[in-house]
C-alpha atoms as a PDB file:
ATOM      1  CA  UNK A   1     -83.684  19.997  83.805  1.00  0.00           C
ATOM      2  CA  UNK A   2     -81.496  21.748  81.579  1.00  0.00           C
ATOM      3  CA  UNK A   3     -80.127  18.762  78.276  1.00  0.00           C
ATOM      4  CA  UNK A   4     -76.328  19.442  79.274  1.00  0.00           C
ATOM      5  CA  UNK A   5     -76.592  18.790  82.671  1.00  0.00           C
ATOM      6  CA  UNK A   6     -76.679  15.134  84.328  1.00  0.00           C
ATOM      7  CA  UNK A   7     -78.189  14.689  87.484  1.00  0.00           C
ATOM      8  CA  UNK A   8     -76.196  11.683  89.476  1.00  0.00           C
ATOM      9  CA  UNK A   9     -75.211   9.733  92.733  1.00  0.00           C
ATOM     10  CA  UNK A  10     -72.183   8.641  93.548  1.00  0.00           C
ATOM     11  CA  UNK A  11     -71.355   6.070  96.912  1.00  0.00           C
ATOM     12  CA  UNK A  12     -69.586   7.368 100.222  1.00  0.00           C
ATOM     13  CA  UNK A  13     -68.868   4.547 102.587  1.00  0.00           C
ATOM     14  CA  UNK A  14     -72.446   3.238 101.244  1.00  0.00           C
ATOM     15  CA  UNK A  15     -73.722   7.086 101.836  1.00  0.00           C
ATOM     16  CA  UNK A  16     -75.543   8.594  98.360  1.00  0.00           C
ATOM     17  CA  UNK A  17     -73.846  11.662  97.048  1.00  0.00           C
ATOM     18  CA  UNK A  18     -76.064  13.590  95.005  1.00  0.00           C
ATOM     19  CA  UNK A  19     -73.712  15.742  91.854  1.00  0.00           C
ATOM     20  CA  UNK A  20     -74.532  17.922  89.308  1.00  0.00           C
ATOM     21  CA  UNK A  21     -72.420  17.435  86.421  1.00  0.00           C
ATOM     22  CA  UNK A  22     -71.417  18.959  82.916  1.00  0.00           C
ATOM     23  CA  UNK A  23     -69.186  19.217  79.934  1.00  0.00           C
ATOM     24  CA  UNK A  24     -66.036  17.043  78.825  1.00  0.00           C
ATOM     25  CA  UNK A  25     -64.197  14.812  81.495  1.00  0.00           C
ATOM     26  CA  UNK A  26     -61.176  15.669  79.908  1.00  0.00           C
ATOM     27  CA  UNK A  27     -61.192  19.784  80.026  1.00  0.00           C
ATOM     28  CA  UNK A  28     -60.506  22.223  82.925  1.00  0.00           C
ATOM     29  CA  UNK A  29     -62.852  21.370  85.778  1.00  0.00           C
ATOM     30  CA  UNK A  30     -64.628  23.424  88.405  1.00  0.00           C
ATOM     31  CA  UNK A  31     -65.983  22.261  91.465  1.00  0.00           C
ATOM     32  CA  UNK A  32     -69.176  23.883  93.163  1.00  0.00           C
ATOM     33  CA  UNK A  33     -69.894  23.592  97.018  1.00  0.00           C
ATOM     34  CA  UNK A  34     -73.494  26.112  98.029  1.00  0.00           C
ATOM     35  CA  UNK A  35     -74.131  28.251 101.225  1.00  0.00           C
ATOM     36  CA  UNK A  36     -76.523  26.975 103.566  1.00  0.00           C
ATOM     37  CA  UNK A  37     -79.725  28.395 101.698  1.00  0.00           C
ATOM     38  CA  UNK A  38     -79.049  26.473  98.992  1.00  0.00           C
ATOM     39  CA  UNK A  39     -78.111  23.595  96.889  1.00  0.00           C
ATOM     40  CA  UNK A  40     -76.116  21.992  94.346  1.00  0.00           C
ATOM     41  CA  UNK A  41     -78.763  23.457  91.857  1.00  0.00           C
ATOM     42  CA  UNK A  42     -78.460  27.286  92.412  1.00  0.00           C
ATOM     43  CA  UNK A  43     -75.172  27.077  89.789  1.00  0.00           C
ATOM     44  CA  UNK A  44     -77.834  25.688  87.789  1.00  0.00           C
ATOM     45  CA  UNK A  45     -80.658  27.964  88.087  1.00  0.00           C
ATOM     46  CA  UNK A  46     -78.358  31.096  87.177  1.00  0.00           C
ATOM     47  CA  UNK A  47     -76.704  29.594  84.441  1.00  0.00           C
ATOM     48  CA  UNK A  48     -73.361  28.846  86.130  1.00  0.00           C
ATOM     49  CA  UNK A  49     -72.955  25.295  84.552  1.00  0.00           C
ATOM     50  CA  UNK A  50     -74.222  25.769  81.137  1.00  0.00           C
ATOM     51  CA  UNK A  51     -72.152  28.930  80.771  1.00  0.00           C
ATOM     52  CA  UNK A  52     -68.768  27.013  81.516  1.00  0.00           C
ATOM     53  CA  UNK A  53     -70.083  24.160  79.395  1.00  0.00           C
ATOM     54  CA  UNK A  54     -70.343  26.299  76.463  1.00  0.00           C
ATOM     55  CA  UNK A  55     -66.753  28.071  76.988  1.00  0.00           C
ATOM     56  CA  UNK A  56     -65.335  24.457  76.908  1.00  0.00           C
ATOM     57  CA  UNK A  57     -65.119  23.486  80.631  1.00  0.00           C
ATOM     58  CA  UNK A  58     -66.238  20.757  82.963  1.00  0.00           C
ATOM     59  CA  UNK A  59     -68.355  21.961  85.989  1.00  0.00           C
ATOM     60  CA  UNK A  60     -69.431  19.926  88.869  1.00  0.00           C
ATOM     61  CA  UNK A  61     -71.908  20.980  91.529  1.00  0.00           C
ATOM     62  CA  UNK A  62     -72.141  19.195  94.681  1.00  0.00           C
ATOM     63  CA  UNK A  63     -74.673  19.045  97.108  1.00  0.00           C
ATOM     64  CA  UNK A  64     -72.757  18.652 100.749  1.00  0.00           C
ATOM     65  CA  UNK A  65     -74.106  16.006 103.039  1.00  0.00           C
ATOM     66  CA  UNK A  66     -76.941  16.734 104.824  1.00  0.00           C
ATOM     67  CA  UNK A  67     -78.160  19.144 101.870  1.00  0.00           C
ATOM     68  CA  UNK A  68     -80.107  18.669  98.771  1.00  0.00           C
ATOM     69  CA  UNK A  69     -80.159  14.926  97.949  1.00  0.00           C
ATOM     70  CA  UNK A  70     -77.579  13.907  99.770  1.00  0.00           C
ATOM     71  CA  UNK A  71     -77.051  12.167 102.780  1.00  0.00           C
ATOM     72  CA  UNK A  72     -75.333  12.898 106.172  1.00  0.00           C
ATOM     73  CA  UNK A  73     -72.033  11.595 106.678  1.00  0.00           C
ATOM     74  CA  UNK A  74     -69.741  11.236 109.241  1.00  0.00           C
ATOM     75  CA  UNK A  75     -66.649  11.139 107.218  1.00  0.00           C
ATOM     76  CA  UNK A  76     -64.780  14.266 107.819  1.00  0.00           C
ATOM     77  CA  UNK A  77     -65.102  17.369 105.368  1.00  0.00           C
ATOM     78  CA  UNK A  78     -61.388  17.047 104.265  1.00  0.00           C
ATOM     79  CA  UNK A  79     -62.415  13.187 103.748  1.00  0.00           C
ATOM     80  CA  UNK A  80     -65.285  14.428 102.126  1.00  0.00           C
ATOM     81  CA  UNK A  81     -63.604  16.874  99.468  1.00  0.00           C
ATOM     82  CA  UNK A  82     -60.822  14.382  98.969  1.00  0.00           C
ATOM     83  CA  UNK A  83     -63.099  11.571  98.186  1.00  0.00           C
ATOM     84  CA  UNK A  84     -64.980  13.556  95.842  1.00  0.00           C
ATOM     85  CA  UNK A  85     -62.153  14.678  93.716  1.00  0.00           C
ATOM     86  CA  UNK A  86     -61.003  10.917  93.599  1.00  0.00           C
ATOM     87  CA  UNK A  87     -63.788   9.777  92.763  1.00  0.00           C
ATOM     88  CA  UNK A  88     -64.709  11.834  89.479  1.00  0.00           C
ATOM     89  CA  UNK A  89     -61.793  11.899  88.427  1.00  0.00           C
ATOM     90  CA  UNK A  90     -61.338  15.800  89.337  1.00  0.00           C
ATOM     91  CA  UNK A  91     -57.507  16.008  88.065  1.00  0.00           C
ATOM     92  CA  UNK A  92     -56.473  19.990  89.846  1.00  0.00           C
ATOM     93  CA  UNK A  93     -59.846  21.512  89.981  1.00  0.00           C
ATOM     94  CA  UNK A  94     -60.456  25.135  90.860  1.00  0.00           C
ATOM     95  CA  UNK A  95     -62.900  24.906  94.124  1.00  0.00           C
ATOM     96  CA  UNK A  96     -65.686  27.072  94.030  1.00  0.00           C
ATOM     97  CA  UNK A  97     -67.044  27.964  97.963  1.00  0.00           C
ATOM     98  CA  UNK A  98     -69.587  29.620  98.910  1.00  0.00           C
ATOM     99  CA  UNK A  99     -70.730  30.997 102.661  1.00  0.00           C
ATOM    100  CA  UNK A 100     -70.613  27.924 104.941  1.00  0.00           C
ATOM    101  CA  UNK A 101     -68.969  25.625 102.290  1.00  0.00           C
ATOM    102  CA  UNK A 102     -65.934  27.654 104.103  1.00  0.00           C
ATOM    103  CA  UNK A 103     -65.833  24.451 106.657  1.00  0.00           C
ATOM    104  CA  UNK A 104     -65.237  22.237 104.023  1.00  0.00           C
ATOM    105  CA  UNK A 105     -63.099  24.347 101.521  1.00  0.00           C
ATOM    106  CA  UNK A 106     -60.874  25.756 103.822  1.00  0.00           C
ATOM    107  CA  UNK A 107     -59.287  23.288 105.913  1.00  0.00           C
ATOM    108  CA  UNK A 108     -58.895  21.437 101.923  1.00  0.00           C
ATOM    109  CA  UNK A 109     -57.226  24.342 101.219  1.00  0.00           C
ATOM    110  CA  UNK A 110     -54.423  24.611 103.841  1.00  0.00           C
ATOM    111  CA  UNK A 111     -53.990  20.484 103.535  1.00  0.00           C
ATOM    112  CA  UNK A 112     -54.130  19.696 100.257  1.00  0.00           C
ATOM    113  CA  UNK A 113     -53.604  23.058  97.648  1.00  0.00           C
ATOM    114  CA  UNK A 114     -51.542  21.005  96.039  1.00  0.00           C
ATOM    115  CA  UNK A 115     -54.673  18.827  94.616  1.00  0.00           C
ATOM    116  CA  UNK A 116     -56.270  22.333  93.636  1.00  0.00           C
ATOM    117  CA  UNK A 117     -55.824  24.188  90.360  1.00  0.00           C
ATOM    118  CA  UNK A 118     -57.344  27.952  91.705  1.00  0.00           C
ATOM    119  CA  UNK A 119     -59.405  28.456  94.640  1.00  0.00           C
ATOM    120  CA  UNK A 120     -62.700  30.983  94.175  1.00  0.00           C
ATOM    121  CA  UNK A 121     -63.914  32.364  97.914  1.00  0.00           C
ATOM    122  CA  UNK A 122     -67.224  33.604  97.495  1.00  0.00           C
ATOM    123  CA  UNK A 123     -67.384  35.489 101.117  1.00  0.00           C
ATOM    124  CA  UNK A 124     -66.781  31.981 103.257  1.00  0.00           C
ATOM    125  CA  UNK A 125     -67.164  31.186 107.106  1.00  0.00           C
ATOM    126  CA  UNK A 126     -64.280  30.518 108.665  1.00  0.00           C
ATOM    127  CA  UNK A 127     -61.490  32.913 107.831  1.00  0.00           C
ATOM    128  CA  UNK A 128     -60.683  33.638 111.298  1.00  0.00           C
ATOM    129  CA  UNK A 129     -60.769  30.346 112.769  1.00  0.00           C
ATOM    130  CA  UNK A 130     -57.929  29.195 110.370  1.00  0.00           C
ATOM    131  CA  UNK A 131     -55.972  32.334 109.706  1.00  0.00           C
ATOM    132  CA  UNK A 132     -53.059  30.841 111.257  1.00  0.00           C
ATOM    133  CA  UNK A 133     -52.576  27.993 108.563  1.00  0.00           C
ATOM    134  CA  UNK A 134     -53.703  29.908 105.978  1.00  0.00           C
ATOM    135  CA  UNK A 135     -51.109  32.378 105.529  1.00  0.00           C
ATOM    136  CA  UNK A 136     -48.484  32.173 102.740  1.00  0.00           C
ATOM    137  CA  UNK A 137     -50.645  29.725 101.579  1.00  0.00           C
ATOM    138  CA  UNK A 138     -49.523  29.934  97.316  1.00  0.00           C
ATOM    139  CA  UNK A 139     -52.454  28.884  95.541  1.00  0.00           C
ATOM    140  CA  UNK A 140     -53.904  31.203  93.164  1.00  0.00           C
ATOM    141  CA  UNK A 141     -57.531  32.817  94.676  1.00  0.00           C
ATOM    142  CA  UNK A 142     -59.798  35.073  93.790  1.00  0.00           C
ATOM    143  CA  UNK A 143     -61.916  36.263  96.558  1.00  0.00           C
ATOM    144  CA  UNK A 144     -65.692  37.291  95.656  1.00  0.00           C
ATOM    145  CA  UNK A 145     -67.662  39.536  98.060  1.00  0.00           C
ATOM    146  CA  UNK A 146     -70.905  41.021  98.233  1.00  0.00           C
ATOM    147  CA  UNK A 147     -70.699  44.863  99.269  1.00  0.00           C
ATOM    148  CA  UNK A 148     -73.462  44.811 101.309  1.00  0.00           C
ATOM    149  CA  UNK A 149     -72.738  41.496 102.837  1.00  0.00           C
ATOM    150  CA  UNK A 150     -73.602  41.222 106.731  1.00  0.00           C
ATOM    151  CA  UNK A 151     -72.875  37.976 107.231  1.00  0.00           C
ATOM    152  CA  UNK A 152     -68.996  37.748 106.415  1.00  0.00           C
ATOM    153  CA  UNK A 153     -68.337  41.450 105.958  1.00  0.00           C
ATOM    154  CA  UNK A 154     -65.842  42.577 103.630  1.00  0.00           C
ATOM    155  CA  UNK A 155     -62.808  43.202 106.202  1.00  0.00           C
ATOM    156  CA  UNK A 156     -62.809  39.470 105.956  1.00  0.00           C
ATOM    157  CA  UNK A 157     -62.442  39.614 102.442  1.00  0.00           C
ATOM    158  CA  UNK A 158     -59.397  42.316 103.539  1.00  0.00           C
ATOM    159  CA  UNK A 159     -58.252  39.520 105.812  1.00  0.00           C
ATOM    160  CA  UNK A 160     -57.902  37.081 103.257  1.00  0.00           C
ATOM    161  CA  UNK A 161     -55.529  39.192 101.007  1.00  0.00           C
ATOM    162  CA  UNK A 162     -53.407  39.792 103.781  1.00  0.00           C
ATOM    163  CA  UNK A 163     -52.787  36.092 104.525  1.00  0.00           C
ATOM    164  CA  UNK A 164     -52.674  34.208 100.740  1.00  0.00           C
ATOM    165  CA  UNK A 165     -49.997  36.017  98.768  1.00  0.00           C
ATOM    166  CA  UNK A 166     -51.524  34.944  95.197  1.00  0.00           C
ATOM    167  CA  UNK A 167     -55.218  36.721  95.610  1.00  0.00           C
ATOM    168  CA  UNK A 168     -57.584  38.841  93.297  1.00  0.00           C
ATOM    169  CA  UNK A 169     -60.243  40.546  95.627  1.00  0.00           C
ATOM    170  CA  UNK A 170     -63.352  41.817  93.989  1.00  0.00           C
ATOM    171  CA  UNK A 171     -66.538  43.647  95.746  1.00  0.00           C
ATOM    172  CA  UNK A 172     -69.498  43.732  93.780  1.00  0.00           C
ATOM    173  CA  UNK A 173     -71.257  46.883  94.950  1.00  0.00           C
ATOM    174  CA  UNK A 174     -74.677  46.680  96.395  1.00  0.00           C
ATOM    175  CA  UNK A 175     -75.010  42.944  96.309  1.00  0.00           C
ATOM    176  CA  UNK A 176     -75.643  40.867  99.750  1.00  0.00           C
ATOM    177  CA  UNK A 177     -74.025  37.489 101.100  1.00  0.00           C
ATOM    178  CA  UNK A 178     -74.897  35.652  97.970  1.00  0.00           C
ATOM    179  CA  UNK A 179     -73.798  38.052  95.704  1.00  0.00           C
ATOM    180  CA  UNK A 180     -73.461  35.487  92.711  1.00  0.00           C
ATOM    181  CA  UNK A 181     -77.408  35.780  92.545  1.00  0.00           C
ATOM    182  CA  UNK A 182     -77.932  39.318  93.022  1.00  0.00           C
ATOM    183  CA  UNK A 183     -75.292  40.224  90.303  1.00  0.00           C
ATOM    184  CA  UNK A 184     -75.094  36.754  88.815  1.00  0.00           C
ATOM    185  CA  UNK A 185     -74.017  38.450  85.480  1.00  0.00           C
ATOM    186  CA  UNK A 186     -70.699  40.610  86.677  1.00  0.00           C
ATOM    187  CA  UNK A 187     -69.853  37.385  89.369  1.00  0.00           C
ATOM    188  CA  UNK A 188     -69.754  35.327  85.829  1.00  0.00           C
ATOM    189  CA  UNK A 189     -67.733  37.856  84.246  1.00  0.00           C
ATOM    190  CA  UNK A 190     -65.060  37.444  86.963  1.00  0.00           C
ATOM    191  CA  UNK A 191     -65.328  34.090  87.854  1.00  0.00           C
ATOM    192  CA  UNK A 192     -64.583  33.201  84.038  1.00  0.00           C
ATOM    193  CA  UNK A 193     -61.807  35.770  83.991  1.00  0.00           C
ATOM    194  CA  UNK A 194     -59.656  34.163  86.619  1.00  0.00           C
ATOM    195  CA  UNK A 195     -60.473  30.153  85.076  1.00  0.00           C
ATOM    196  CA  UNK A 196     -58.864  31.612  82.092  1.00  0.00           C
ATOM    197  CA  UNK A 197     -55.672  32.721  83.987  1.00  0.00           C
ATOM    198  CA  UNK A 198     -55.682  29.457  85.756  1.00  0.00           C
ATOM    199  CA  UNK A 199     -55.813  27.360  82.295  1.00  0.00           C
ATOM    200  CA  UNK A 200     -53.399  29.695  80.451  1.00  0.00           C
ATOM    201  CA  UNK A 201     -51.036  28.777  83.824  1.00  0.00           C
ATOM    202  CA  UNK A 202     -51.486  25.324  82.826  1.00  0.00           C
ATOM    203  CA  UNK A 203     -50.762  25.273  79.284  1.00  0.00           C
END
C-alpha cells in the first residue's frame, strides 16, 4: 500500500463502504467510481491518486457496492453518490466514471450538477438510455474514449457532445474500453489538464 494513500470504511444505513483516500481535505477533490473489471484500487495501481496528491489535490476512489470491499446496498445509486459526497465532506467534486459507473454517474449528473465541480466520462454505459435529460445539461465535461473501444464505441462519445453544451472530447488512439490503463500516461495528461481549468474556474 502506497504511504499517501488511506485505506477506509465508511457506514451506509449500517452497510460498509470501502474508500480510497488521499491528499488535503481542504483542496480540489476528485471522485473515482471503476468499470466492472475493476476496483477502487486500479486509480491506485496506475498512479492516479498519488499523481493528484503530489499536484496538490484530494482524490477519492470508491469501490461501488457490491465491488471490492464493499457491500451491496439497496439504497439507490443517486442515494448512493449523494451520501457519499455528504459524507466526506466532498464540497463540488469533479466525478470521475468509468464504463458501468455510467448507472451511477449519470442519473447524478442530470439531478444534481449543481453538487459537481466537472464531470470526466471515461466511455460510460448509459448514454442512450438518458439522452433525453441529459441535453443542455451545463456542467463542464470532458469525455475520455478509447479508439478501439467495442464496448461503448466512440459515436457515443459523438453523442455526448451533441447533448452537453460545455464538453472536451478526446480519443486516445489504439487504446480499448479502459483506455486509462492502456495509455495511462496521455489519459493523466488530460485528465489533469481539464482539473486545472475547473480550479482556475473556481478561483
Amino acid at each position: 500500500m502506497d504511504s499517501n494513500v488511506n485505506s477506509q470504511y465508511l457506514n451506509l444505513e449500517n452497510i460498509r463502504i470501502h474508500y480510497l483516500e488521499t491528499g488535503s481535505k481542504n483542496s480540489v477533490s476528485v471522485l473515482f467510481l471503476h468499470g466492472a473489471s475493476f476496483t477502487a484500487h486500479i486509480w491506485q495501481e496506475i498512479g492516479t491518486l498519488d499523481l493528484l496528491t503530489n499536484l496538490g489535490y484530494r482524490a477519492v476512489a470508491v469501490d461501488l457496492p457490491g465491488y471490492g470491499c464493499s457491500q451491496r446496498i439497496s439504497v439507490s445509486s443517486l442515494g448512493f453518490l449523494q451520501q457519499i459526497l455528504n459524507k466526506l465532506n466532498l464540497n463540488l467534486p469533479i466525478l470521475v466514471s468509468p464504463s458501468m459507473s455510467g448507472g451511477y454517474s449519470l442519473p447524478f449528473v442530470i439531478n444534481y450538477c449543481d453538487q459537481l465541480g466537472g464531470f470526466v466520462a471515461v466511455s460510460p454505459v448509459g448514454i442512450e438510455r438518458f439522452q433525453d435529460e441529459l441535453k443542455g445539461i451545463q456542467l463542464p465535461t470532458l469525455a475520455i474514449w478509447g479508439s478501439n473501444d467495442r464496448i461503448v464505441p466512440t459515436e457515443k462519445a459523438d453523442l455526448l457532445a451533441e447533448l452537453m453544451p460545455h464538453i472536451q472530447k478526446v480519443i486516445l488512439t489504439d487504446a480499448g474500453h479502459a483506455c486509462y490503463v492502456k495509455k495511462t500516461e496521455e489519459f493523466h495528461e488530460h485528465l489533469i489538464k481539464f482539473i486545472e481549468s475547473i480550479d482556475l474556474l473556481k478561483k
